[in-house]
C-alpha atoms as a PDB file:
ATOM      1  CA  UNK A   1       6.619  38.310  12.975  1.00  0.00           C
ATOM      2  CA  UNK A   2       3.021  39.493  13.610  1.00  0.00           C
ATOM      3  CA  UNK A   3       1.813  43.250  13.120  1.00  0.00           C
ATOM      4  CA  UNK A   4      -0.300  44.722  15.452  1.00  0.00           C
ATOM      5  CA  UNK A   5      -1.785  48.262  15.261  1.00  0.00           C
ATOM      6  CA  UNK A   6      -2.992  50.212  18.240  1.00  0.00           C
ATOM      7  CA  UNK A   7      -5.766  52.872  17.713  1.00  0.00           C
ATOM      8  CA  UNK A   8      -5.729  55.173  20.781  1.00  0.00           C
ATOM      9  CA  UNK A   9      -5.799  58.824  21.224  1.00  0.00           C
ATOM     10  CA  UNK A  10      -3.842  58.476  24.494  1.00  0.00           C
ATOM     11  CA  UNK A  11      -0.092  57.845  24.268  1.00  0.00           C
ATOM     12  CA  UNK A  12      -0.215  56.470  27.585  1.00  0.00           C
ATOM     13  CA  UNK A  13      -2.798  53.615  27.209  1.00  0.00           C
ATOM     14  CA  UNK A  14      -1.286  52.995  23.755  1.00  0.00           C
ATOM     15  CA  UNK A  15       2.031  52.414  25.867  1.00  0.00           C
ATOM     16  CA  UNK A  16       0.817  50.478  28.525  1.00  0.00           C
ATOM     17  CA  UNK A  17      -1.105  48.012  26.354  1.00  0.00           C
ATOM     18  CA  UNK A  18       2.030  47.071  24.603  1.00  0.00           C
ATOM     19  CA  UNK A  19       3.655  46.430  28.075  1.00  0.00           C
ATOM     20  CA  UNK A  20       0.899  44.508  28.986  1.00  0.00           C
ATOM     21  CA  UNK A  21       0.610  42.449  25.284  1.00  0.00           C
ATOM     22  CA  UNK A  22       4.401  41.820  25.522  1.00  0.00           C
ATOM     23  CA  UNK A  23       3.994  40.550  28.801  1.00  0.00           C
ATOM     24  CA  UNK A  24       1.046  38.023  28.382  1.00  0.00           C
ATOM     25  CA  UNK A  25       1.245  37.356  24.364  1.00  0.00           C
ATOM     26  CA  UNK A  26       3.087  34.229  23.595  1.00  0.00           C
ATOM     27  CA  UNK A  27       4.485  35.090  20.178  1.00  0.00           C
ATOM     28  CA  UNK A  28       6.106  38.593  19.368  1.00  0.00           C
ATOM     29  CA  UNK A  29       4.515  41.556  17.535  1.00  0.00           C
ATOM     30  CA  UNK A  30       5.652  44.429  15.808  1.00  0.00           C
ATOM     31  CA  UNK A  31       3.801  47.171  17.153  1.00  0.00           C
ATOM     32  CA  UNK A  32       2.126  50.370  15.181  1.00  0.00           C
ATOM     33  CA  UNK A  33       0.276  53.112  16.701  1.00  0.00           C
ATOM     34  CA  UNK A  34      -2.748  55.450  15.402  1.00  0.00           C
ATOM     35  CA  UNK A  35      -3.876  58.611  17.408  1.00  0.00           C
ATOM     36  CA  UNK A  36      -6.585  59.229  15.413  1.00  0.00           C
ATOM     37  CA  UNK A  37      -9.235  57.988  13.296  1.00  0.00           C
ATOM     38  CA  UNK A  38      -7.832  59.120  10.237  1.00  0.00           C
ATOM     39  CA  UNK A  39      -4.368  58.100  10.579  1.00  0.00           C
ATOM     40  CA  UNK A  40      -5.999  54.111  11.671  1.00  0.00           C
ATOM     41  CA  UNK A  41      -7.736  54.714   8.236  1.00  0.00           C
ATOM     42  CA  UNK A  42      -5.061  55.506   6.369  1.00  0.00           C
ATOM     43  CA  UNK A  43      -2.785  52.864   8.104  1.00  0.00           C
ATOM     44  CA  UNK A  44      -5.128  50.200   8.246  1.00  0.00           C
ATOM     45  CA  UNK A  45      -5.450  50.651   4.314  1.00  0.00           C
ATOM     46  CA  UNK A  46      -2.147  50.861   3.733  1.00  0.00           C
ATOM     47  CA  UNK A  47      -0.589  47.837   5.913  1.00  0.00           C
ATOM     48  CA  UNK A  48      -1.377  44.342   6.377  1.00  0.00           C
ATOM     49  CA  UNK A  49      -2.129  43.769  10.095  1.00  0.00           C
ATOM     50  CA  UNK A  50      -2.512  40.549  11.640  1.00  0.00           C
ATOM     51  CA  UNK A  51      -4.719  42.282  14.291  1.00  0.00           C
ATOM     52  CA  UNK A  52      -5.875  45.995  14.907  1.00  0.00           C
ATOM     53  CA  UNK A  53      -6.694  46.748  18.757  1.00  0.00           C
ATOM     54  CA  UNK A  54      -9.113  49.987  18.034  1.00  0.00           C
ATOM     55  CA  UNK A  55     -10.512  52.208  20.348  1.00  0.00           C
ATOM     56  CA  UNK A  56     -14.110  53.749  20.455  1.00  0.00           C
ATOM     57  CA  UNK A  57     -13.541  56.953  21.762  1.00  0.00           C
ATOM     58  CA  UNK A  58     -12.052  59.060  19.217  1.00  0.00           C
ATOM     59  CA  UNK A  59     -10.892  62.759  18.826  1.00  0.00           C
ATOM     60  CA  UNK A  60     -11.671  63.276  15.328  1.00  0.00           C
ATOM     61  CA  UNK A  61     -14.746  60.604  14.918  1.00  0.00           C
ATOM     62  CA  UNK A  62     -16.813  57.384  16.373  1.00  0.00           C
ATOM     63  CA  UNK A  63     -14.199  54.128  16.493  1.00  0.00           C
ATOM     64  CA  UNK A  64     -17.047  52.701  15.285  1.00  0.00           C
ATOM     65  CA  UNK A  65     -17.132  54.874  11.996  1.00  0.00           C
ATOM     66  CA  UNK A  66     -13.372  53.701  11.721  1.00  0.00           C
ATOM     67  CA  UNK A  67     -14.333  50.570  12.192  1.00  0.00           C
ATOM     68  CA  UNK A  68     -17.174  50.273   9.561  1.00  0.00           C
ATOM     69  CA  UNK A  69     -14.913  51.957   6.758  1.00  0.00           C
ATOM     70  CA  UNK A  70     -11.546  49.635   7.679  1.00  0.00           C
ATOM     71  CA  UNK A  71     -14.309  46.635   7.201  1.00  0.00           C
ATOM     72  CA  UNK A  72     -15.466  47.908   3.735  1.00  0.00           C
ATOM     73  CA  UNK A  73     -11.555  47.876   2.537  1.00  0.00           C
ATOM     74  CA  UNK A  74     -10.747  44.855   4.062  1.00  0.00           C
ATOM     75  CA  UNK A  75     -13.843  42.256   5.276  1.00  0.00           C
ATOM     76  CA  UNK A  76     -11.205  39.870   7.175  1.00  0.00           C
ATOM     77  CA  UNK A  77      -9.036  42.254   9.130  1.00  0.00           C
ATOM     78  CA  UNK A  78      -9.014  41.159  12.882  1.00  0.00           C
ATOM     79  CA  UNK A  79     -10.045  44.091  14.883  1.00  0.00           C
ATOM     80  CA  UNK A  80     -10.895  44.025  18.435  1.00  0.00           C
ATOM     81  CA  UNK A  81     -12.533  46.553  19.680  1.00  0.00           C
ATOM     82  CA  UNK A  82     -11.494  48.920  22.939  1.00  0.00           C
ATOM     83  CA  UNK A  83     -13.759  50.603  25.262  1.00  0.00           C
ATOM     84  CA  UNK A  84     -14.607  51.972  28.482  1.00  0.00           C
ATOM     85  CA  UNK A  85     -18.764  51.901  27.812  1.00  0.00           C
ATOM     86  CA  UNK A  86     -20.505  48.410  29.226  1.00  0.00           C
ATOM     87  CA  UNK A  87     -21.015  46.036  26.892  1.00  0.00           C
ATOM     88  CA  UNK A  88     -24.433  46.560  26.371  1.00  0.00           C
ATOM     89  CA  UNK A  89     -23.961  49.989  24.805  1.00  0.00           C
ATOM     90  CA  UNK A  90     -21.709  48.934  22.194  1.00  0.00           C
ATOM     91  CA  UNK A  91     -20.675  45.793  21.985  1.00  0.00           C
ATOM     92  CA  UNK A  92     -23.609  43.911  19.587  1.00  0.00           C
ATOM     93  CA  UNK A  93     -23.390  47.145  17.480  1.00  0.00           C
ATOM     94  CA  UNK A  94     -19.657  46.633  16.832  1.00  0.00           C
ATOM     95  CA  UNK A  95     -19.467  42.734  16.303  1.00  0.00           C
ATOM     96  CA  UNK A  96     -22.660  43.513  13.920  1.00  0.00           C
ATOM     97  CA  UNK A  97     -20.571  46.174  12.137  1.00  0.00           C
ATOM     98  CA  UNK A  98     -17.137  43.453  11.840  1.00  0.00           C
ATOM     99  CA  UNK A  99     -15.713  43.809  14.866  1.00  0.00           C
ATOM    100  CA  UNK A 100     -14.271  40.655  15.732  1.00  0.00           C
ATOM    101  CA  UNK A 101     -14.191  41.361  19.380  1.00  0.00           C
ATOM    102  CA  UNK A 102     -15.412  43.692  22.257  1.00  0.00           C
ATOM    103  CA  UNK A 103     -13.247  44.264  25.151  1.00  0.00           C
ATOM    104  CA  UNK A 104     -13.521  46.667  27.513  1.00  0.00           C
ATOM    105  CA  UNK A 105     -11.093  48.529  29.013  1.00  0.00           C
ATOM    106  CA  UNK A 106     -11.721  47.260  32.652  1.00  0.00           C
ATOM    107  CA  UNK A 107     -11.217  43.292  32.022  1.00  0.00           C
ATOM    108  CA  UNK A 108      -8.474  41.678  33.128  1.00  0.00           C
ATOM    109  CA  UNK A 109      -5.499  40.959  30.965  1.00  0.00           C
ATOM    110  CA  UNK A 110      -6.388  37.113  31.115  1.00  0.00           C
ATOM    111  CA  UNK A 111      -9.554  38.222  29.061  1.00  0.00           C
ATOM    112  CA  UNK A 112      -7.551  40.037  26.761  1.00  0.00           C
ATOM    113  CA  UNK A 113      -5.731  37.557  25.803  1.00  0.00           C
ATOM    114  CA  UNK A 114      -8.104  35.078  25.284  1.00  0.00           C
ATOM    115  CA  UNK A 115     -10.123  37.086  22.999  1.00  0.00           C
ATOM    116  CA  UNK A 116      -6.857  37.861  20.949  1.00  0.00           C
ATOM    117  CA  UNK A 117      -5.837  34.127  20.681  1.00  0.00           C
ATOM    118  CA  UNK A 118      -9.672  33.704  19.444  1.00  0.00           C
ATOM    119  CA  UNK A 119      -9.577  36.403  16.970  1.00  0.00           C
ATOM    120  CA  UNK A 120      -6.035  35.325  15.777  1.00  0.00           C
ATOM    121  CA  UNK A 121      -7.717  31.676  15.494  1.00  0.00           C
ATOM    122  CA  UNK A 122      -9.768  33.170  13.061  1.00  0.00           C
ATOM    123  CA  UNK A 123     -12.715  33.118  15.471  1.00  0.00           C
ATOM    124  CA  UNK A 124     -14.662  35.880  17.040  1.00  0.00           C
ATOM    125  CA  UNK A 125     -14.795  36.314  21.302  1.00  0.00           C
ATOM    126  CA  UNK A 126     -18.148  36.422  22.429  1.00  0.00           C
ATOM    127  CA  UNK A 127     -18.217  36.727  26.363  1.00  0.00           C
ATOM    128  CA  UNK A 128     -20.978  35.199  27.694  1.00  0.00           C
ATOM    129  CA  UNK A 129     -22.323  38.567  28.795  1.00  0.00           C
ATOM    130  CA  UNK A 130     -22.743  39.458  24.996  1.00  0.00           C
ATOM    131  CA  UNK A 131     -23.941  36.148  24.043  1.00  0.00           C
ATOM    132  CA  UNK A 132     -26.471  36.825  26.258  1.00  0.00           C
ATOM    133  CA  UNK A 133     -27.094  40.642  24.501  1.00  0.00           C
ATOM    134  CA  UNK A 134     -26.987  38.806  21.286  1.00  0.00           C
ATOM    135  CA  UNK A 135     -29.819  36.166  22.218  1.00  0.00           C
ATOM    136  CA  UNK A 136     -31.872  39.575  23.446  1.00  0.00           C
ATOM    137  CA  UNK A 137     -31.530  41.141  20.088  1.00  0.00           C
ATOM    138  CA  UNK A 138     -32.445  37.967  18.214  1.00  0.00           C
ATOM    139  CA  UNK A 139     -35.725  37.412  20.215  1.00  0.00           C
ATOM    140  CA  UNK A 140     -37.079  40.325  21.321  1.00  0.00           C
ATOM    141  CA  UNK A 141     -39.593  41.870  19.120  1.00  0.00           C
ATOM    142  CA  UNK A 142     -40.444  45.408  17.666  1.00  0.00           C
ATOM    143  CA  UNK A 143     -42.612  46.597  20.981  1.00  0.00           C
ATOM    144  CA  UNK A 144     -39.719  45.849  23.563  1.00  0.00           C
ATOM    145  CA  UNK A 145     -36.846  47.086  20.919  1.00  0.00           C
ATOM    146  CA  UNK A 146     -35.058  50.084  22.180  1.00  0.00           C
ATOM    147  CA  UNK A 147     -35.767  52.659  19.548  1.00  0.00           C
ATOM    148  CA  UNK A 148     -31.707  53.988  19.265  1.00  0.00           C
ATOM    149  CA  UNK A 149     -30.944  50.703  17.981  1.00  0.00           C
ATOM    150  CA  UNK A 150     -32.503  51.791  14.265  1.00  0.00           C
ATOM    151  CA  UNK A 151     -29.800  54.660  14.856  1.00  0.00           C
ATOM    152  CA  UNK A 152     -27.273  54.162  11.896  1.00  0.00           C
ATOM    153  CA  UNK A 153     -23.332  54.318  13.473  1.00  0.00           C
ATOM    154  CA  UNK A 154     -23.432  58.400  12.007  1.00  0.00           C
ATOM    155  CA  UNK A 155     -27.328  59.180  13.579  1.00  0.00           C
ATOM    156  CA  UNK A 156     -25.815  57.344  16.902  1.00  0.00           C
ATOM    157  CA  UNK A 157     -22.480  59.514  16.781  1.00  0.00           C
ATOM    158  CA  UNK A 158     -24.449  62.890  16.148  1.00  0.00           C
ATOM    159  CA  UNK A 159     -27.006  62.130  18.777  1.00  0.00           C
ATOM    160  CA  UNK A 160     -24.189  61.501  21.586  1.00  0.00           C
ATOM    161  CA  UNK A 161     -22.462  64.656  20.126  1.00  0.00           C
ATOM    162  CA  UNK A 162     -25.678  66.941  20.931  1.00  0.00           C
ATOM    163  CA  UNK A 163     -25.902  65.594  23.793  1.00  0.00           C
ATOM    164  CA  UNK A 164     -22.258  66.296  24.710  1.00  0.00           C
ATOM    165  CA  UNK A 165     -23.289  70.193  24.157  1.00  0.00           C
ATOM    166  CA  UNK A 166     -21.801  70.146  20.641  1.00  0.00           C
ATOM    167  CA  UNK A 167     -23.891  72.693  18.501  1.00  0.00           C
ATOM    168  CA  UNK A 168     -24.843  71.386  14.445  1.00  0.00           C
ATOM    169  CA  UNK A 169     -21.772  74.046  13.491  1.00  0.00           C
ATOM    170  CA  UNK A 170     -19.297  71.930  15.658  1.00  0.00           C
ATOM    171  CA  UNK A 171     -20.600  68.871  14.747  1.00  0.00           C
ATOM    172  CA  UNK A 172     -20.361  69.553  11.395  1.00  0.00           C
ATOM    173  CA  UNK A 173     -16.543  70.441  11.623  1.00  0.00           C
ATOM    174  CA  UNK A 174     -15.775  67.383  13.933  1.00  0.00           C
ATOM    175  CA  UNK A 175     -17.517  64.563  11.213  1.00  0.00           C
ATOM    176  CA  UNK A 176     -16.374  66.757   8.361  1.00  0.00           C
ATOM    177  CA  UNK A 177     -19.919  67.469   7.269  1.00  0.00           C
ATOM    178  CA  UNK A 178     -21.841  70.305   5.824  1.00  0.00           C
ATOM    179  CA  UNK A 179     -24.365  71.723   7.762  1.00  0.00           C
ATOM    180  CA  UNK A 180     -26.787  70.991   5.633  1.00  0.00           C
ATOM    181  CA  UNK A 181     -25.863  67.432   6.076  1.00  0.00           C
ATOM    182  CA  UNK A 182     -25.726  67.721   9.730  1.00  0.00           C
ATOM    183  CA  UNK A 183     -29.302  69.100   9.833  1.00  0.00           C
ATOM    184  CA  UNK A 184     -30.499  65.739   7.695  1.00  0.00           C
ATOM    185  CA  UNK A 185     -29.137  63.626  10.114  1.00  0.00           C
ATOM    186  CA  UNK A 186     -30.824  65.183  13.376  1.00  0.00           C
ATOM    187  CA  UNK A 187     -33.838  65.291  11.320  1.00  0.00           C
ATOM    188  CA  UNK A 188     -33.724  60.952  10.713  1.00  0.00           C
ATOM    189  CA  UNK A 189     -32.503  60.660  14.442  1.00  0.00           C
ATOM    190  CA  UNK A 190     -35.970  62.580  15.723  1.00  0.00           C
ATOM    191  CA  UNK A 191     -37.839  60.782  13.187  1.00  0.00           C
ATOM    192  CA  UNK A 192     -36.438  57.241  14.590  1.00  0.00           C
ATOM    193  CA  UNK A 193     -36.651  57.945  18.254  1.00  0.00           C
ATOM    194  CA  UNK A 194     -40.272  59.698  17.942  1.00  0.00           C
ATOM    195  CA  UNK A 195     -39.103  62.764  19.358  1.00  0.00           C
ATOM    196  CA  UNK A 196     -39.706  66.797  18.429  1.00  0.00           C
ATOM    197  CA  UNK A 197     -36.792  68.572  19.568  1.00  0.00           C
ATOM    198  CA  UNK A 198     -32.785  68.992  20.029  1.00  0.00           C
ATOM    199  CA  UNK A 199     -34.033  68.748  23.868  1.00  0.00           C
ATOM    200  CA  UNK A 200     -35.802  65.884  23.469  1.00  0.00           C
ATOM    201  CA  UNK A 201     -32.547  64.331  21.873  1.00  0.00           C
ATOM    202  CA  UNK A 202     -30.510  64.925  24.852  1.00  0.00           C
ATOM    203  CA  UNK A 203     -32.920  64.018  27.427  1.00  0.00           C
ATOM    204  CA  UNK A 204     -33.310  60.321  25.591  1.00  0.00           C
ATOM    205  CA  UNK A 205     -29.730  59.785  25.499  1.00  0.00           C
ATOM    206  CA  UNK A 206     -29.118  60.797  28.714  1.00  0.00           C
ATOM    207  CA  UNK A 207     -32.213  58.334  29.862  1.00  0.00           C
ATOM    208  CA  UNK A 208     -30.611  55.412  28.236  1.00  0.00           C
ATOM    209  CA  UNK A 209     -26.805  56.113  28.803  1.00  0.00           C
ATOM    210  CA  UNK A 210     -26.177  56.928  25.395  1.00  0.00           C
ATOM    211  CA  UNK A 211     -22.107  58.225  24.705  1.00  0.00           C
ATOM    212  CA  UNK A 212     -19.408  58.440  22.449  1.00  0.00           C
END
């Protein structure tokens, strides 16, 4: 029997998707769950899973950290990941980090499914929405290029944490950082996006829909 581990800080989604997987997946699973990022870590290293379903939104840090880090242990786990942001906010940044799929939260189950009988296929889902990101990335050149995208996953995280209202002190206790460390990284994320100040930050991600 297949393992499957569910990465959700809600114990109600985390429910619901299992009704909803039982209901429209042909073969059984055993299911895990992970409320955290550190506990999918520390699962996701420990246990062999056929397929991880991992969230993006986090209460201890970025899925997308989690997902970057489970990669670097293991470069073939399946992991799909779960969100409620477009795809065009996240979803070429997660398939280029190893995400074998982006799904958000809002499809229908039908679309679930198929990208879970892809990814256990050994294939990745691409909807045609994101094929269509994809072929933007690929072609467009330096001038048009949105200037978050040379945001590394932490620079991204700690620039949608300012503009959440965190101060550097916060931020450096939610990412486990010093401050020091915390002070380098909003230092690269002004140099990349051009800008002066902490303001400047905020009113850029809030122009281009930038979130956790």
């Amino acid at each position: 029997m297949k393992k499957l581990l569910i990465v959700d800080d809600h114990a109600i989604v985390r429910h619901g998707l299992m009704r909803v997987l039982q209901e429209i997946l042909e073969q059984p699973f055993i299911f895990d769950e992970a409320a955290d990022g550190q506990q999918a870590i520390r699962m996701g290293s420990s246990v062999e899973y056929d397929l991880i379903l991992l969230d993006i939104s986090l209460p201890d840090q970025s899925g997308l950290s989690v997902l970057t880090l489970l990669h670097q242990h293991n470069p073939k786990q399946p992991i799909i990941i779960l969100s409620t942001f477009p795809e065009e906010q996240y979803a070429v940044r997660a398939i280029r980090a190893g995400a074998s799929a982006y799904v958000n939260k809002g499809s229908a189950a039908s679309v679930l499914k198929e990208a879970i009988d892809k990814v256990l296929a050994g294939k990745r889902y691409i909807s045609p929405t994101q094929s269509e990101l994809f072929a933007e990335a690929i072609y467009e050149n330096k001038d048009t290029k949105m200037r978050h995208d040379a945001l590394s996953d932490r620079e991204h995280q700690l620039a949608c944490l300012v503009t959440a209202g965190y101060k550097m002190t916060e931020i450096a206790t939610k990412l486990n950082l010093s401050v020091k460390t915390v002070s380098t990284y909003r230092a690269r994320v002004l140099e990349k996006l051009q800008l002066r100040t902490t303001a400047d930050i905020i009113n850029y991600c809030l122009s281009n829909n930038l979130n956790l």
